[in-house]
PDB file of N, CA and C in Angstrom:
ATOM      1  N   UNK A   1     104.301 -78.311  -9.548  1.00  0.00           N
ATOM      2  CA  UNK A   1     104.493 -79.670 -10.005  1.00  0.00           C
ATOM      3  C   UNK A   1     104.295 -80.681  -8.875  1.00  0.00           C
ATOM      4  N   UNK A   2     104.475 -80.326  -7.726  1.00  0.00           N
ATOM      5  CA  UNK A   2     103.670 -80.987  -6.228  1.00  0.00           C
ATOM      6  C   UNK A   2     102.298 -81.209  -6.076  1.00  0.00           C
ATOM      7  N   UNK A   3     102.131 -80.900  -6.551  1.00  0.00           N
ATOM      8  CA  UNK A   3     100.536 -80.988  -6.759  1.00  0.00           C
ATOM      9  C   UNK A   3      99.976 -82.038  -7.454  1.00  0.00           C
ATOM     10  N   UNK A   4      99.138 -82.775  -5.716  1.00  0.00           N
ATOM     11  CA  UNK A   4      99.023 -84.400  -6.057  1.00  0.00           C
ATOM     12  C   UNK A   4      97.862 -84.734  -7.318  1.00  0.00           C
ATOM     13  N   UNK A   5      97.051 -83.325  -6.954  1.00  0.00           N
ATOM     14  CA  UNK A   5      95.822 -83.786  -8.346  1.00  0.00           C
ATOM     15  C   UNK A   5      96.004 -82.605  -9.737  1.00  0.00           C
ATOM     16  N   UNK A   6      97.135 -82.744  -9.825  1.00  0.00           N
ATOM     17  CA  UNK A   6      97.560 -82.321 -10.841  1.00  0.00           C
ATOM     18  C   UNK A   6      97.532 -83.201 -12.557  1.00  0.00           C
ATOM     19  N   UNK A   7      97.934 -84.672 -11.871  1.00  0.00           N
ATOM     20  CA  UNK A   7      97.568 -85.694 -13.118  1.00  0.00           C
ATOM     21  C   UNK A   7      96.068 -86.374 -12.939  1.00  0.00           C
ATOM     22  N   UNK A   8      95.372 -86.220 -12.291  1.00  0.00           N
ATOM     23  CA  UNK A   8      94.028 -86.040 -12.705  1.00  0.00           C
ATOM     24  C   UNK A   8      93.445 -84.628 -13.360  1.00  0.00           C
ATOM     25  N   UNK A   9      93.649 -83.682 -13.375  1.00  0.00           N
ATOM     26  CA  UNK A   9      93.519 -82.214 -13.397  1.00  0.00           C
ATOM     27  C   UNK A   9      93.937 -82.243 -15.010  1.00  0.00           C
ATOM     28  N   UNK A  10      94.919 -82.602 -15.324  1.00  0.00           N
ATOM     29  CA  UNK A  10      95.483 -82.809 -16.815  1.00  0.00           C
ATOM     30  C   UNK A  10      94.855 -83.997 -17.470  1.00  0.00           C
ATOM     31  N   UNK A  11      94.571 -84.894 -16.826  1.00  0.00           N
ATOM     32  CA  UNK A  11      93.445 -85.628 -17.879  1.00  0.00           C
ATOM     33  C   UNK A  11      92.288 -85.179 -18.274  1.00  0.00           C
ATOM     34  N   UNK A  12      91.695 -84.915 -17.009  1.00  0.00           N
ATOM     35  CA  UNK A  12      90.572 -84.064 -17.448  1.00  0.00           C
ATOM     36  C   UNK A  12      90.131 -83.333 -18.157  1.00  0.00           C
ATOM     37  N   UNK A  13      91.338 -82.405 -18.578  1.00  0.00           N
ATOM     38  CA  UNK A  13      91.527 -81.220 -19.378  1.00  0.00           C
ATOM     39  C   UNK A  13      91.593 -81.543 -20.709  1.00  0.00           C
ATOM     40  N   UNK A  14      92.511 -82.597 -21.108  1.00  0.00           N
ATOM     41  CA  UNK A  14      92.838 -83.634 -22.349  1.00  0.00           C
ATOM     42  C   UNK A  14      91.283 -84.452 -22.651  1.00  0.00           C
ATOM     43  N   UNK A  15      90.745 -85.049 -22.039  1.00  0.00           N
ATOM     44  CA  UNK A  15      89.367 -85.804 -22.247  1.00  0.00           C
ATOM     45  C   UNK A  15      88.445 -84.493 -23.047  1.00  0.00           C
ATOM     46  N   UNK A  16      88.192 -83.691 -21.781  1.00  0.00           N
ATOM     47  CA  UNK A  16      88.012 -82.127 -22.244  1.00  0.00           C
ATOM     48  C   UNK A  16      88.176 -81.696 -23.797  1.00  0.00           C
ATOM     49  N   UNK A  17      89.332 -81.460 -24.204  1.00  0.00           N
ATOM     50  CA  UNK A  17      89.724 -80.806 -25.316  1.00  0.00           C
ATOM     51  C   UNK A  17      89.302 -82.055 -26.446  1.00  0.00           C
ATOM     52  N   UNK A  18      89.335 -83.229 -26.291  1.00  0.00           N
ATOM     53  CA  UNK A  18      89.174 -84.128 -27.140  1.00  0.00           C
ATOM     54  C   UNK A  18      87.665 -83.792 -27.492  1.00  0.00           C
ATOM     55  N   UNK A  19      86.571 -83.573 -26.380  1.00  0.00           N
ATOM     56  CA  UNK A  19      85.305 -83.700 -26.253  1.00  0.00           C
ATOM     57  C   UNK A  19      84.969 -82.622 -27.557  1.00  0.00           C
ATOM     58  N   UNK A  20      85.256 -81.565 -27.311  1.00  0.00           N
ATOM     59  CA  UNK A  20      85.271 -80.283 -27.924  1.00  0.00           C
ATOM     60  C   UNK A  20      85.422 -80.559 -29.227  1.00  0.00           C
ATOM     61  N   UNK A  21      86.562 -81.441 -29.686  1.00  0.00           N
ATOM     62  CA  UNK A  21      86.800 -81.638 -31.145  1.00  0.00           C
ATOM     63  C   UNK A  21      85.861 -82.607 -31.566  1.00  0.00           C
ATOM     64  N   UNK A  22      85.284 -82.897 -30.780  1.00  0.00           N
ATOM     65  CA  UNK A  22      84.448 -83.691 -31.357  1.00  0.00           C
ATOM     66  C   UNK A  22      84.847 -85.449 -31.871  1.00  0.00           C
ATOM     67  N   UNK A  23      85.515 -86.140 -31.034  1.00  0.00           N
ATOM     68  CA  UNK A  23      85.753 -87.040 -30.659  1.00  0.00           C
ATOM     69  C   UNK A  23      86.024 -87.550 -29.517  1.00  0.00           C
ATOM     70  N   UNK A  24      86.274 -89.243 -29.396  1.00  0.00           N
ATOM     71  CA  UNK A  24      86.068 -89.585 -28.142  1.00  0.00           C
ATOM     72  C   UNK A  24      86.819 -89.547 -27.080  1.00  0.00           C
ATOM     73  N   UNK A  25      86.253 -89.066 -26.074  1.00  0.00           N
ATOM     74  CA  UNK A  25      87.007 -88.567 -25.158  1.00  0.00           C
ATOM     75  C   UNK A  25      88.169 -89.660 -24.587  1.00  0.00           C
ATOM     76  N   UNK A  26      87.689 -91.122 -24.504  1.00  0.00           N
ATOM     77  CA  UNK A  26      88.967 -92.221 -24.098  1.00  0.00           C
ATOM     78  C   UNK A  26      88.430 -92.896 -22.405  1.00  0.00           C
ATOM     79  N   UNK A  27      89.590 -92.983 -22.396  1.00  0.00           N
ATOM     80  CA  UNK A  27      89.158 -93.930 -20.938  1.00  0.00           C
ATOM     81  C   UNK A  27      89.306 -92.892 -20.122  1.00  0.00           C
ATOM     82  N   UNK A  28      88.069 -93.046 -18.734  1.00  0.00           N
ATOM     83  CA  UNK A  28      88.113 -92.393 -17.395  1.00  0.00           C
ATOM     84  C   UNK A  28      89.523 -91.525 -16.718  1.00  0.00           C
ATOM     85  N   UNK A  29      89.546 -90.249 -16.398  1.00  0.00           N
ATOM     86  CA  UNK A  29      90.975 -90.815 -15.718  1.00  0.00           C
ATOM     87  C   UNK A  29      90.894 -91.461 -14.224  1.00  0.00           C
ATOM     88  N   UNK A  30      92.071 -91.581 -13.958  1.00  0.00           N
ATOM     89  CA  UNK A  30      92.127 -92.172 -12.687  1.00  0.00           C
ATOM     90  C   UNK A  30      91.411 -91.273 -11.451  1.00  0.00           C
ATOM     91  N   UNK A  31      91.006 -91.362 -10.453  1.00  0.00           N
ATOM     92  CA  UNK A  31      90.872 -90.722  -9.635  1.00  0.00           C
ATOM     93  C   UNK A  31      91.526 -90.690  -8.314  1.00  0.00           C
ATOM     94  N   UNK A  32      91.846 -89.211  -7.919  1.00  0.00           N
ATOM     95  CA  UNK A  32      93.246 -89.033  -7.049  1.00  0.00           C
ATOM     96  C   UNK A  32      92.433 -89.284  -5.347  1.00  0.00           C
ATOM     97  N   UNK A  33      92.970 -89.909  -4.892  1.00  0.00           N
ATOM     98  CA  UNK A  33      92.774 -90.017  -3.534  1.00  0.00           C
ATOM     99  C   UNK A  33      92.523 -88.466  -2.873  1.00  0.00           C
ATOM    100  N   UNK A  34      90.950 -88.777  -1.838  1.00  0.00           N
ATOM    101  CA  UNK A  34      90.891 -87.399  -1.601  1.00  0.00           C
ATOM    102  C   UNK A  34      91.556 -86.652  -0.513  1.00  0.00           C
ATOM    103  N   UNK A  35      91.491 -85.325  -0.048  1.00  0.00           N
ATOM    104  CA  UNK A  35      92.435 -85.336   1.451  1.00  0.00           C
ATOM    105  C   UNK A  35      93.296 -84.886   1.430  1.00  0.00           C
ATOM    106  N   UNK A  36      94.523 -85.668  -0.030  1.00  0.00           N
ATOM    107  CA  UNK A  36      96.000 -85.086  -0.028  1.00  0.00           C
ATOM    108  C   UNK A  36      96.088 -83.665   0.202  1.00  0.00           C
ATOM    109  N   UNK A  37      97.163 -83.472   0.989  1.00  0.00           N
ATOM    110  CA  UNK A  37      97.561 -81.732   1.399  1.00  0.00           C
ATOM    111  C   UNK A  37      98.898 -81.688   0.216  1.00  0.00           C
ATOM    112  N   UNK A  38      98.854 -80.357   0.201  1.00  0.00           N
ATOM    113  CA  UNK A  38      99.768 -80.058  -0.963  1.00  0.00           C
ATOM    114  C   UNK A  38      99.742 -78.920  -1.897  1.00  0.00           C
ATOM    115  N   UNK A  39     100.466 -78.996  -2.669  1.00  0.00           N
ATOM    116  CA  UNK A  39     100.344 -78.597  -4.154  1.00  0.00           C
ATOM    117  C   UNK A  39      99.474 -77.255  -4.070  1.00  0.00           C
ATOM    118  N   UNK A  40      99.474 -76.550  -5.476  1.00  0.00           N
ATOM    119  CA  UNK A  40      98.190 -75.497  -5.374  1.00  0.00           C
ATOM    120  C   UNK A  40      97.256 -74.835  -5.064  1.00  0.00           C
ATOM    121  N   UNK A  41      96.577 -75.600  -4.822  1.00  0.00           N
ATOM    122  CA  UNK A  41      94.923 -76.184  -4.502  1.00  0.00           C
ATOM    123  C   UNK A  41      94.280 -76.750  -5.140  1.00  0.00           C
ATOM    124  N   UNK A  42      94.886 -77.143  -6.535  1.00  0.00           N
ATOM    125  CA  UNK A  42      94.005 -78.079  -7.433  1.00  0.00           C
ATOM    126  C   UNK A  42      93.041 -78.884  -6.805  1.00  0.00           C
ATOM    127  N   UNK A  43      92.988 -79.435  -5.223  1.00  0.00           N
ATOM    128  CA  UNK A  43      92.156 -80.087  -5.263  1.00  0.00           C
ATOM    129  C   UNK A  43      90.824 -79.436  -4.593  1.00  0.00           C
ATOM    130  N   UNK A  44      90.823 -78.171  -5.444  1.00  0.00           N
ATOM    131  CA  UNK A  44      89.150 -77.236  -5.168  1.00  0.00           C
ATOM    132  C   UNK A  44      88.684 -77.669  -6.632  1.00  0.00           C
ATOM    133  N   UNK A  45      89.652 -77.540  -7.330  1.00  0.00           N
ATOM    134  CA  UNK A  45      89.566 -77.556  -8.996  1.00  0.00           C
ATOM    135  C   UNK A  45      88.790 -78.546  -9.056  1.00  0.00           C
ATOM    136  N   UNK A  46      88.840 -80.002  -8.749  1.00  0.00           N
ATOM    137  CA  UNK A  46      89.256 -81.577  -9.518  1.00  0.00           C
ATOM    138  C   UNK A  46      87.430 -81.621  -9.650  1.00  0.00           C
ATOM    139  N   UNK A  47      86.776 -81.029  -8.500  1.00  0.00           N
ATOM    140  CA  UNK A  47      85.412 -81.672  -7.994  1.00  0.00           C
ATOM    141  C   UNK A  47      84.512 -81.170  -9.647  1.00  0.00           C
ATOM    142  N   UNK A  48      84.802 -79.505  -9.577  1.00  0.00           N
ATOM    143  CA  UNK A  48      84.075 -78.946 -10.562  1.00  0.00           C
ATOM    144  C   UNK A  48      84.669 -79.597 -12.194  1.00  0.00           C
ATOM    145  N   UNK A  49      85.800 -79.794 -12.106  1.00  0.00           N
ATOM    146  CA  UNK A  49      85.865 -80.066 -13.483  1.00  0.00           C
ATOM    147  C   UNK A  49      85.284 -81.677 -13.868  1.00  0.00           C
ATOM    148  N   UNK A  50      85.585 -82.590 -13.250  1.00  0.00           N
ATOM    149  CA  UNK A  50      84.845 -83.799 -12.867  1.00  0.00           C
ATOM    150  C   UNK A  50      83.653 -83.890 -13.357  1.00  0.00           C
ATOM    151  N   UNK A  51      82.777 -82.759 -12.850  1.00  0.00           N
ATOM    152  CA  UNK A  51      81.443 -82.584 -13.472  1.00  0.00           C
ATOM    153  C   UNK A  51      81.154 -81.980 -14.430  1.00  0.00           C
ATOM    154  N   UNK A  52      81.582 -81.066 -14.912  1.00  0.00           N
ATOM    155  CA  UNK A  52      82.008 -80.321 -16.299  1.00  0.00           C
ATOM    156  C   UNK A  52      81.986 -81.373 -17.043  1.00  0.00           C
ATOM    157  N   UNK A  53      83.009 -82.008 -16.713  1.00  0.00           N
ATOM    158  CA  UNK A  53      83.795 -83.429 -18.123  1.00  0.00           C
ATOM    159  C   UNK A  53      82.548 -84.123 -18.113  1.00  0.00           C
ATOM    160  N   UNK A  54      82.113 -84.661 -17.470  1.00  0.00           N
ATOM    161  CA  UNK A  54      80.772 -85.729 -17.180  1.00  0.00           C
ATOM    162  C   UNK A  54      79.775 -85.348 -17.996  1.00  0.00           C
ATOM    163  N   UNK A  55      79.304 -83.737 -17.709  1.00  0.00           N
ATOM    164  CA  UNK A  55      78.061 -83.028 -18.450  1.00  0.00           C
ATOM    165  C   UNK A  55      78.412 -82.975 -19.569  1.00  0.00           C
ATOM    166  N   UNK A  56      79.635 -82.574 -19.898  1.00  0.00           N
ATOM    167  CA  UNK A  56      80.126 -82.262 -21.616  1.00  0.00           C
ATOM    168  C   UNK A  56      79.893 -83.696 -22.784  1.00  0.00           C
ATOM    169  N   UNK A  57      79.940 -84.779 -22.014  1.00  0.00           N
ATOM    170  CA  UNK A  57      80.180 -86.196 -22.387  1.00  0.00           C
ATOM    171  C   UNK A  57      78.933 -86.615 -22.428  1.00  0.00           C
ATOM    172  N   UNK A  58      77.844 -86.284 -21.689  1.00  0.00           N
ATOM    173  CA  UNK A  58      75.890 -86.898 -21.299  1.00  0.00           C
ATOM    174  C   UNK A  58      75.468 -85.379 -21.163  1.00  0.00           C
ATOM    175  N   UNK A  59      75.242 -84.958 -22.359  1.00  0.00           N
ATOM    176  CA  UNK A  59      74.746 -83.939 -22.336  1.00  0.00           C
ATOM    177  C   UNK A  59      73.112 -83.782 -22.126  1.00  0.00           C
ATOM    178  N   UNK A  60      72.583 -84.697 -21.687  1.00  0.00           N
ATOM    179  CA  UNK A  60      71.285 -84.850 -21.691  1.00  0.00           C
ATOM    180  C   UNK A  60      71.220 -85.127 -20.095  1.00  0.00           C
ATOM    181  N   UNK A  61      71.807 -85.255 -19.507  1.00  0.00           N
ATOM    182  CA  UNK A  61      71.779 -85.080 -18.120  1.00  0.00           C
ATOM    183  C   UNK A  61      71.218 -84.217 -17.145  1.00  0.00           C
ATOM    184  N   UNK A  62      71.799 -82.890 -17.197  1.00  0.00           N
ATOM    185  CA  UNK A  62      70.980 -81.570 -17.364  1.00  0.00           C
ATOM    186  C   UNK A  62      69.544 -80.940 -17.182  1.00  0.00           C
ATOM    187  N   UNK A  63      69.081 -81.547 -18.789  1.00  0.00           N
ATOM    188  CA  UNK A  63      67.213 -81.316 -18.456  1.00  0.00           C
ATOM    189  C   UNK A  63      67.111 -82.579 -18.160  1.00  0.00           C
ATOM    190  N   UNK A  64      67.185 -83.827 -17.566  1.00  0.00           N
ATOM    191  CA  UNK A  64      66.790 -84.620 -17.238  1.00  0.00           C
ATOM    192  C   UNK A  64      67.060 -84.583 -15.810  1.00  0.00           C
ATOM    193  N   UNK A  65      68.063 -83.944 -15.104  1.00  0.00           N
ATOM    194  CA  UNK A  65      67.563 -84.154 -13.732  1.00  0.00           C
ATOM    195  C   UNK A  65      66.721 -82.227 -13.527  1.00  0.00           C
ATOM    196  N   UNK A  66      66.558 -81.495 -14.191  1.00  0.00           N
ATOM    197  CA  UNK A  66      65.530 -80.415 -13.964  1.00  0.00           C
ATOM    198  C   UNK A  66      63.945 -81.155 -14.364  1.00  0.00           C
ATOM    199  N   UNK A  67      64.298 -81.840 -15.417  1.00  0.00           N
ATOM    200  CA  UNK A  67      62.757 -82.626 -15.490  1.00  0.00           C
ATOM    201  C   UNK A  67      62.409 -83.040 -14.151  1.00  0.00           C
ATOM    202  N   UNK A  68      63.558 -84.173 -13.814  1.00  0.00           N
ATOM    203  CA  UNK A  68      63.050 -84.476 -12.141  1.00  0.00           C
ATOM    204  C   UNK A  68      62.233 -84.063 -10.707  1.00  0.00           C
ATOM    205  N   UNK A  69      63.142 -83.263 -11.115  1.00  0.00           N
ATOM    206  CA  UNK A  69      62.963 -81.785  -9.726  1.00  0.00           C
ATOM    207  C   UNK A  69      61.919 -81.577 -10.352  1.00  0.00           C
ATOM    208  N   UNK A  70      61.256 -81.058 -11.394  1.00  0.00           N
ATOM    209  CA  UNK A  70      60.344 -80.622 -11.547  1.00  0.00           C
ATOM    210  C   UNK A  70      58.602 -81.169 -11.046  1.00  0.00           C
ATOM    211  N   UNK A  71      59.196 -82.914 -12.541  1.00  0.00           N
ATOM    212  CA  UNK A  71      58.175 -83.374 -12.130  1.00  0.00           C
ATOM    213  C   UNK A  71      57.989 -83.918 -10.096  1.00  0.00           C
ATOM    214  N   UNK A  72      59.029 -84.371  -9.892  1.00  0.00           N
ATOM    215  CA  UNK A  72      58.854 -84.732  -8.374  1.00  0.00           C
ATOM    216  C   UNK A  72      57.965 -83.682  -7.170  1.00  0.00           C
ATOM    217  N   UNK A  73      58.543 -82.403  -8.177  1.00  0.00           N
ATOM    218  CA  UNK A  73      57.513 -80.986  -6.661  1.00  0.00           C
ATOM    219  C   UNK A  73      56.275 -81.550  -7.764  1.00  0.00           C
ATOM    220  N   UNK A  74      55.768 -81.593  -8.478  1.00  0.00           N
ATOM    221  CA  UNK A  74      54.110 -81.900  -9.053  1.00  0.00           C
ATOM    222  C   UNK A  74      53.730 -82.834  -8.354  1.00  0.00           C
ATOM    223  N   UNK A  75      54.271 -83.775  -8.387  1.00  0.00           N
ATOM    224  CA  UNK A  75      53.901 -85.405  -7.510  1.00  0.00           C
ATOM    225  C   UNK A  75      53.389 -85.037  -6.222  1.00  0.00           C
ATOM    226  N   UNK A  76      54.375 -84.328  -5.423  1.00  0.00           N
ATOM    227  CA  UNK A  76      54.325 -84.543  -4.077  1.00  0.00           C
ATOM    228  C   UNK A  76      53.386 -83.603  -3.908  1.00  0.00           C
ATOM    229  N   UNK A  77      53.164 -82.121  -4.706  1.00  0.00           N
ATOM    230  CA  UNK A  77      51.684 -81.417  -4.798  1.00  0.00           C
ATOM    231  C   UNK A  77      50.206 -82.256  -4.970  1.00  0.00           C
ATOM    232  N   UNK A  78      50.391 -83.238  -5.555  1.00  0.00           N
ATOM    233  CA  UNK A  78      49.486 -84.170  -6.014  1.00  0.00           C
ATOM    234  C   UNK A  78      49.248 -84.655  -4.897  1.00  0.00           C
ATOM    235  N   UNK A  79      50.360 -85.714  -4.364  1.00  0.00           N
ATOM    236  CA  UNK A  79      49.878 -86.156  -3.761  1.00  0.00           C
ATOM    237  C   UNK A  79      49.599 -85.839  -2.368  1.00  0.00           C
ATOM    238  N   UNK A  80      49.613 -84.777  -1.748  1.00  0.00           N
ATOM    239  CA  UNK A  80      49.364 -84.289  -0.878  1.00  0.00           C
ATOM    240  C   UNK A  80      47.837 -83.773  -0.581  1.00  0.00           C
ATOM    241  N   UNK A  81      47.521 -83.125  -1.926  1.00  0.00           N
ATOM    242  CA  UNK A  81      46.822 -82.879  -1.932  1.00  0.00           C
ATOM    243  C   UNK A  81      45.088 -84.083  -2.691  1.00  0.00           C
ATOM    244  N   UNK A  82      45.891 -85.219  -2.684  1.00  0.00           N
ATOM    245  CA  UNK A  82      45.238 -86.120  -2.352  1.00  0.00           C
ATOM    246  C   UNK A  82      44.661 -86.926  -1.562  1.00  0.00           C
ATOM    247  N   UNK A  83      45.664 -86.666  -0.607  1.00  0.00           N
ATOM    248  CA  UNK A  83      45.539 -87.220   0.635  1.00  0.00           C
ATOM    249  C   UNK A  83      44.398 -86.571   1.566  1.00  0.00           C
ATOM    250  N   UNK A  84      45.095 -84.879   1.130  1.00  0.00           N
ATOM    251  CA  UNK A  84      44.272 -84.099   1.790  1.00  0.00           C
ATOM    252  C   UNK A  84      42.325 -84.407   2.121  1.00  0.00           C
ATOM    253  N   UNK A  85      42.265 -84.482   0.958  1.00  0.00           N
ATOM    254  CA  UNK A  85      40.574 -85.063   0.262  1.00  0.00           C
ATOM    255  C   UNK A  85      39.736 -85.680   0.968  1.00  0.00           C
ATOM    256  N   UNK A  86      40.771 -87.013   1.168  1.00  0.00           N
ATOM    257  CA  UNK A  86      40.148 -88.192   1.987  1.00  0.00           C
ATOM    258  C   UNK A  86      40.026 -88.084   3.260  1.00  0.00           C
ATOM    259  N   UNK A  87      40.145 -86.987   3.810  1.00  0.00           N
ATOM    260  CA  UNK A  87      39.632 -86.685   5.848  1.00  0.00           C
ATOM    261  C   UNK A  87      38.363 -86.232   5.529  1.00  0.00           C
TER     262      UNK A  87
END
């Protein structure tokens, strides 16, 4: 119960479970100052679930930054090999 990111850790979880049912998850939770010593270790937890909650909520996030990566190595193949040409 010392455990400083424990009430971020429980919102998360609550936003979470809301997501799942298929309604809206609500307002942000707060975010716990980083650093604090303490408690559990919840604060290995806070980073991954953070992003979990985020992805679960913009689920299109995902293939859109693999689109990225993707298209970006084509580009820079391109253009390299454009460059190449012109010597």
């Amino acid at each position: 119960m010392s455990d400083p990111y424990l009430t971020e850790v429980t919102c998360n979880i609550l936003r979470l479970e809301r997501i799942q049912a298929g309604q809206k998850p609500g307002v942000p939770c707060a975010r716990t100052q980083a650093g604090l010593r303490g408690g559990i270790g919840l604060s290995e937890a806070v980073g991954p679930l953070r992003a979990f909650v985020y992805h679960r909520e913009h689920p299109w996030i995902v293939p859109t930054a693999i689109a990225g990566v993707i298209g970006f190595t084509f580009l820079s193949g391109y253009w390299a090999g454009k460059s190449r040409r012109k010597r």
